[in-house]
Protein backbone atom coordinates (compact mmCIF):
# COMPACT_ATOMS: atom_id res chain seq x y z
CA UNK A 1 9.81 -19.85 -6.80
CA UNK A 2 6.11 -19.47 -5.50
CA UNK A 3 4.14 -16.53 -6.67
CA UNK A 4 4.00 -13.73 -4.20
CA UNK A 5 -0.71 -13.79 -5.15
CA UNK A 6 -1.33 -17.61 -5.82
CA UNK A 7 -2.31 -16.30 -9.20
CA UNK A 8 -3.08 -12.75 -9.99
CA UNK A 9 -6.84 -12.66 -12.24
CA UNK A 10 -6.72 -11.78 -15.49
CA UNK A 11 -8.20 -8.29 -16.25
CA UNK A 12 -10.71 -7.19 -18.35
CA UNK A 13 -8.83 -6.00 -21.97
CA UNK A 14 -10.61 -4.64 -25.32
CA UNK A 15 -9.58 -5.82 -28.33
CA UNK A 16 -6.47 -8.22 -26.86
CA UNK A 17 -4.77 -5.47 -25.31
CA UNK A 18 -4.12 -4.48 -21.73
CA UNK A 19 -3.33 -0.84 -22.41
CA UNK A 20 -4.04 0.97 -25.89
CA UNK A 21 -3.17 4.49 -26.67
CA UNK A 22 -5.12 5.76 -29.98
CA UNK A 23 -3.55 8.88 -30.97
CA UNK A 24 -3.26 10.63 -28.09
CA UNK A 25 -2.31 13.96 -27.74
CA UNK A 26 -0.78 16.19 -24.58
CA UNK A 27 -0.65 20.15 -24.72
CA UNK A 28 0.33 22.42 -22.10
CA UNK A 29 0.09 25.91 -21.42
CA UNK A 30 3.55 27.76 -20.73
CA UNK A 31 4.26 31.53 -20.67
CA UNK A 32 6.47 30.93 -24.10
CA UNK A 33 2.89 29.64 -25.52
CA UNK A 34 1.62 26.14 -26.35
CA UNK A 35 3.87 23.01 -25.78
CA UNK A 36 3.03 19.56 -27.21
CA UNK A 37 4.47 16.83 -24.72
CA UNK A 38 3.02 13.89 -26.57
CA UNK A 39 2.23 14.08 -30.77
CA UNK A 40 -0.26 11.54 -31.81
CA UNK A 41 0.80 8.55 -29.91
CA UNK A 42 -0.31 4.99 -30.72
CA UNK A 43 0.92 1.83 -28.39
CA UNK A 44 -0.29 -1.28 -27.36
CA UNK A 45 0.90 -3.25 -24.85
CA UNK A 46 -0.42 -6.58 -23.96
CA UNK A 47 -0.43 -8.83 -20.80
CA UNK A 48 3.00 -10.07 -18.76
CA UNK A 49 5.19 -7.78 -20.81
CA UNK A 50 7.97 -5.99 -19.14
CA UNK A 51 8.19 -2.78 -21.35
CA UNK A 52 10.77 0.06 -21.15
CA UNK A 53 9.69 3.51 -22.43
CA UNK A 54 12.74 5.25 -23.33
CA UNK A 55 14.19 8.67 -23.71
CA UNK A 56 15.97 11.30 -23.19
CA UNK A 57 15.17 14.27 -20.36
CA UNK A 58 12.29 15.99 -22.13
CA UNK A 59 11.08 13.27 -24.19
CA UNK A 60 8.09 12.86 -23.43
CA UNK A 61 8.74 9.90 -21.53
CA UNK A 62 7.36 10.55 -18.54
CA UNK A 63 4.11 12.14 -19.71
CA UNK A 64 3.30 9.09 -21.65
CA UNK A 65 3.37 7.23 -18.83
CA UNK A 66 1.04 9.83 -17.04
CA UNK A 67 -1.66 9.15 -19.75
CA UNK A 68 -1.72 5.58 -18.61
CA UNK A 69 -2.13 5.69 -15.14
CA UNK A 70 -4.55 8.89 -15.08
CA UNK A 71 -1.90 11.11 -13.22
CA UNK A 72 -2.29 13.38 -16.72
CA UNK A 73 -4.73 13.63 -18.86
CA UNK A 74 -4.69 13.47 -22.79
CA UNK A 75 -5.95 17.36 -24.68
CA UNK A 76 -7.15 14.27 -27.22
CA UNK A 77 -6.92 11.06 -28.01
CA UNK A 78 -8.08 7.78 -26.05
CA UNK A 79 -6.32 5.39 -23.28
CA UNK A 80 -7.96 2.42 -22.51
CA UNK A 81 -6.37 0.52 -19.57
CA UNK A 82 -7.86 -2.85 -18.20
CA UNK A 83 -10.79 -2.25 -20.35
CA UNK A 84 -11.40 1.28 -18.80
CA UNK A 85 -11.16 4.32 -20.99
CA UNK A 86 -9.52 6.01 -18.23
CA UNK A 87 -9.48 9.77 -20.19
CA UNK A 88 -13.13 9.60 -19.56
CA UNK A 89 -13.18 8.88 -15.44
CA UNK A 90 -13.61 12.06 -13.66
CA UNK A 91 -11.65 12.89 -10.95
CA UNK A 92 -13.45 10.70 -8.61
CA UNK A 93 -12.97 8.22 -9.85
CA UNK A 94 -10.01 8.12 -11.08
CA UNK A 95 -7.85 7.35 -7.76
CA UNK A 96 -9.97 4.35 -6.41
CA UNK A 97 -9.67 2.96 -10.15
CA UNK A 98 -5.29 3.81 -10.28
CA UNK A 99 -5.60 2.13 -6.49
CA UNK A 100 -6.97 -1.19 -7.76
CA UNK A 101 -5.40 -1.87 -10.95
CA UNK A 102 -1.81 0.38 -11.20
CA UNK A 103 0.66 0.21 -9.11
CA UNK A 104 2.92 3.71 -9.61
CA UNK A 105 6.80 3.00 -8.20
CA UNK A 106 8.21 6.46 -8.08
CA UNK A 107 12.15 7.33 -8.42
CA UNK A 108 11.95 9.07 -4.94
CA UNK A 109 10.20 6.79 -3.66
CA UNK A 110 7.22 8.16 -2.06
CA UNK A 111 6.87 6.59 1.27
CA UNK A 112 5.35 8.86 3.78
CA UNK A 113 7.77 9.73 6.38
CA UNK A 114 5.96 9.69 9.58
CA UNK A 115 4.69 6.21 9.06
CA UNK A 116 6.74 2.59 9.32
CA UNK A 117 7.09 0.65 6.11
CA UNK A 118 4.92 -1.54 7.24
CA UNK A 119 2.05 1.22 7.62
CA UNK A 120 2.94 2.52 4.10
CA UNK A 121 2.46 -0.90 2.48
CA UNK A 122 -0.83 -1.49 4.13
CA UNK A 123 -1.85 2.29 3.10
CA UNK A 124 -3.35 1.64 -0.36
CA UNK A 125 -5.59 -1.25 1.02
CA UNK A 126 -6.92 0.80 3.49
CA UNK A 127 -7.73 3.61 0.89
CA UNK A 128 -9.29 1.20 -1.64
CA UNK A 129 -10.98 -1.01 0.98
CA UNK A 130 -9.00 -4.25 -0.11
CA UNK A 131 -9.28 -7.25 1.59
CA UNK A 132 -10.74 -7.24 5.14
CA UNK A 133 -9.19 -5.12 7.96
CA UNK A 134 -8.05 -7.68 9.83
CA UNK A 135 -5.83 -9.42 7.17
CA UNK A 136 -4.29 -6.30 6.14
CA UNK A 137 -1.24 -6.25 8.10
CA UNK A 138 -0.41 -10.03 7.58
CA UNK A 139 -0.34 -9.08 3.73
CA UNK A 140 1.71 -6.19 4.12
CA UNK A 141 4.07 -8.29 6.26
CA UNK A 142 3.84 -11.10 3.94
CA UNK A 143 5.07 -8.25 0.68
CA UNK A 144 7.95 -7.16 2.96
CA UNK A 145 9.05 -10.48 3.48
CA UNK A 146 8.96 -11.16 -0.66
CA UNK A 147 11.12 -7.86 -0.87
CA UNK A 148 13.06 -8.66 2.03
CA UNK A 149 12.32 -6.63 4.08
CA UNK A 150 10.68 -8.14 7.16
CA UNK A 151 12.95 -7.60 9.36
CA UNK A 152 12.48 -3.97 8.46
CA UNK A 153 9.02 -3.60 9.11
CA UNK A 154 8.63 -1.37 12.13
CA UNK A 155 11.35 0.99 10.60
CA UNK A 156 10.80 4.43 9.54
CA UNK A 157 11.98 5.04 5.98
CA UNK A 158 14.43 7.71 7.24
CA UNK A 159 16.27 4.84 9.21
CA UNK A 160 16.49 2.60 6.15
CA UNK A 161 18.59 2.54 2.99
CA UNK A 162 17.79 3.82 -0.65
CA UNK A 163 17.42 0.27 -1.54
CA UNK A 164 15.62 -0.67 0.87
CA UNK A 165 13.07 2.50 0.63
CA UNK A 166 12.59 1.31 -3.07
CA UNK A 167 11.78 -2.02 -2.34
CA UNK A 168 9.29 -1.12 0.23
CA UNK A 169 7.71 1.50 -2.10
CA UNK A 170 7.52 -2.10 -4.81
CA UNK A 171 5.79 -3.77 -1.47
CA UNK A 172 2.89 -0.92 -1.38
CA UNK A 173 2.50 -0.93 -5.24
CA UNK A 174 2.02 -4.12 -4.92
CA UNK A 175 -0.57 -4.15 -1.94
CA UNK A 176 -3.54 -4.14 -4.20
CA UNK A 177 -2.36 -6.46 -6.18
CA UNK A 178 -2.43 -4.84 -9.62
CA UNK A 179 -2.04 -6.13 -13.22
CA UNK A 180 -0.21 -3.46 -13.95
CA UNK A 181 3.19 -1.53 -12.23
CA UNK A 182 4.45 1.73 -13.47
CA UNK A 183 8.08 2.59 -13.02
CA UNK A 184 9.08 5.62 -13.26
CA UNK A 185 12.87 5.75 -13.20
CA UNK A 186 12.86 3.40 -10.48
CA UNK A 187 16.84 2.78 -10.43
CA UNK A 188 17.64 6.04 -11.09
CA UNK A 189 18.73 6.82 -7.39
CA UNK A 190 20.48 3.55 -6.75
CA UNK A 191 23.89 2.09 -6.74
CA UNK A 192 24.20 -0.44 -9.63
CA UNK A 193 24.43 -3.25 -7.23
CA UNK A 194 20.89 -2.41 -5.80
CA UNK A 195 19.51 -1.49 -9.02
CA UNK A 196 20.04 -4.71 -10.48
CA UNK A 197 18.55 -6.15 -7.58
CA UNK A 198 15.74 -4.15 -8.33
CA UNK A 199 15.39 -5.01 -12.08
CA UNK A 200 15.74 -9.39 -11.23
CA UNK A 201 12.52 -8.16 -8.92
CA UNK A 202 11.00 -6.91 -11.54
CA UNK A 203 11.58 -9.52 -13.90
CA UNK A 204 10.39 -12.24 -11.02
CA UNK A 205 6.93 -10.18 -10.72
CA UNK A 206 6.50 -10.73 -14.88
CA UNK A 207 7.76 -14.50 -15.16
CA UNK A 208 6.22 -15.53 -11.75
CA UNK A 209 3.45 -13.25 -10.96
CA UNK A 210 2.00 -12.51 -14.04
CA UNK A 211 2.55 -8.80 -14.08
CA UNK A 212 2.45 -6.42 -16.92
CA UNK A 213 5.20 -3.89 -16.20
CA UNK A 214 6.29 -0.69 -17.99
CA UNK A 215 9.32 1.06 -16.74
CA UNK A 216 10.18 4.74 -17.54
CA UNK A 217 14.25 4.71 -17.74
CA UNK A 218 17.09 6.80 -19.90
CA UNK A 219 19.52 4.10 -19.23
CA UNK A 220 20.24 1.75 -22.46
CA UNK A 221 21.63 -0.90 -20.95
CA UNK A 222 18.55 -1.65 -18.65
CA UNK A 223 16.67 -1.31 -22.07
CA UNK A 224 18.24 -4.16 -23.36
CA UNK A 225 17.07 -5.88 -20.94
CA UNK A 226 13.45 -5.98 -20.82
CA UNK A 227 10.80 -7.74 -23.75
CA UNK A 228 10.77 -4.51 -25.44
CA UNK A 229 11.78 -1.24 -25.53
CA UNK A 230 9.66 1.80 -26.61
CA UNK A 231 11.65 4.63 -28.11
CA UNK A 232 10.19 7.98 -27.21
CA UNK A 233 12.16 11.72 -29.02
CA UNK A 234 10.09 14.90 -28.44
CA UNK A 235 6.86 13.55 -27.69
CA UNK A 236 6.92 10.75 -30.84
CA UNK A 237 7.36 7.20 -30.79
CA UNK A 238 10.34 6.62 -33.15
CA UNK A 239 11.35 2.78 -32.58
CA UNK A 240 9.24 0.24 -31.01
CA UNK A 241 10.38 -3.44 -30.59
């Protein structure tokens, strides 16, 4: 099967890794007092792996996750992504940097409701400027026809499936063409039938397009089935492999 980029470039990683976490630590604020999210977590993940972070509701899980694409921040600790030490971008710049190197694939999806999936795929390269203008839509057509979903295009994501809205919201993560996608719970809303779909996507976009892909789930059996499986219980890595 051709690759959906004709070869996606190799980023820029320090020390062999494409994202490093060096004891990072998350702290929030709550009326009951302080809670820790995250306790002094180290993890390393390297290029074309397909990476589960697992755990239960209230984990941690999710907030890990955070840390890497620069959603959350770390109260200490370092996270180097790409070669970027993204706990030290400000918020400028941290959504033109997320834009061009993380794609984020949310549970619910995302898609903004007054525009066609089409128009949602070719949203991130307007906002980062990628490509020119005039080759924009082609790209986003040529996404929605990987995900098939061409003959979809002009729909409004009210007027489409669950399915389908996922695989269009895998489209726009994909728009600027990343190293890196982020799932967060991306089945989690699905039928099994379409989330298995979803996962043999997933698994194309390592093996064929050379992405690195870490996917948020609480399902063991979708675990099983990725190159490894990070083990997250209150805001500790306990099993990693």
């Amino acid at each position: 099967m051709r690759s959906l980029f004709g070869g996606t470039p190799e980023p820029r990683v320090v020390a062999g890794h494409l994202i490093e976490l060096r004891d990072v630590v998350k702290t929030y604020a709550t009326g009951a007092g302080q809670v820790t999210a995250l306790k002094g977590i180290d993890l390393r993940v390297d290029t074309h792996e397909f990476v589960a972070i697992v755990g239960k509701s209230g984990s941690g899980k999710s907030t890990l996750i955070n840390m890497i694409t620069g959603i959350d921040r770390p109260s200490s600790g370092e996270v180097v992504v790409a070669g970027t030490a993204v706990h030290r971008l400000s918020e400028r710049q941290i959504a033109p940097w997320r834009g061009r190197h993380i794609g984020v694939i949310f549970q619910f999806f995302q898609l903004l409701p007054t525009l066609s999936l089409v128009e949602n795929v070719m949203l991130p390269m307007d906002f980062c400027g990628f490509g020119a203008p005039g080759e924009r839509y082609a790209r986003a057509m040529a996404l929605l026809e990987e995900v098939d979903l061409a003959d979809q295009a002009d729909r409004m994501p009210a007027a489409v499936s669950g399915g389908q809205q996922q695989r269009a919201a895998i489209a726009r993560a994909m728009a600027n063409d990343p190293p890196i996608l982020v799932a967060d719970e991306p089945t989690g809303n699905l039928d099994s039938k379409t989330a298995n779909a979803i996962f043999e996507l997933f698994h194309r976009l390592v093996s064929v397009d050379g992405k690195t892909i870490l996917m948020v789930t609480h399902d063991p059996d979708l675990s099983r089935r990725v190159t490894r499986a990070v083990h997250v219980v209150d805001g500790e890595v306990v099993a990693d492999g």
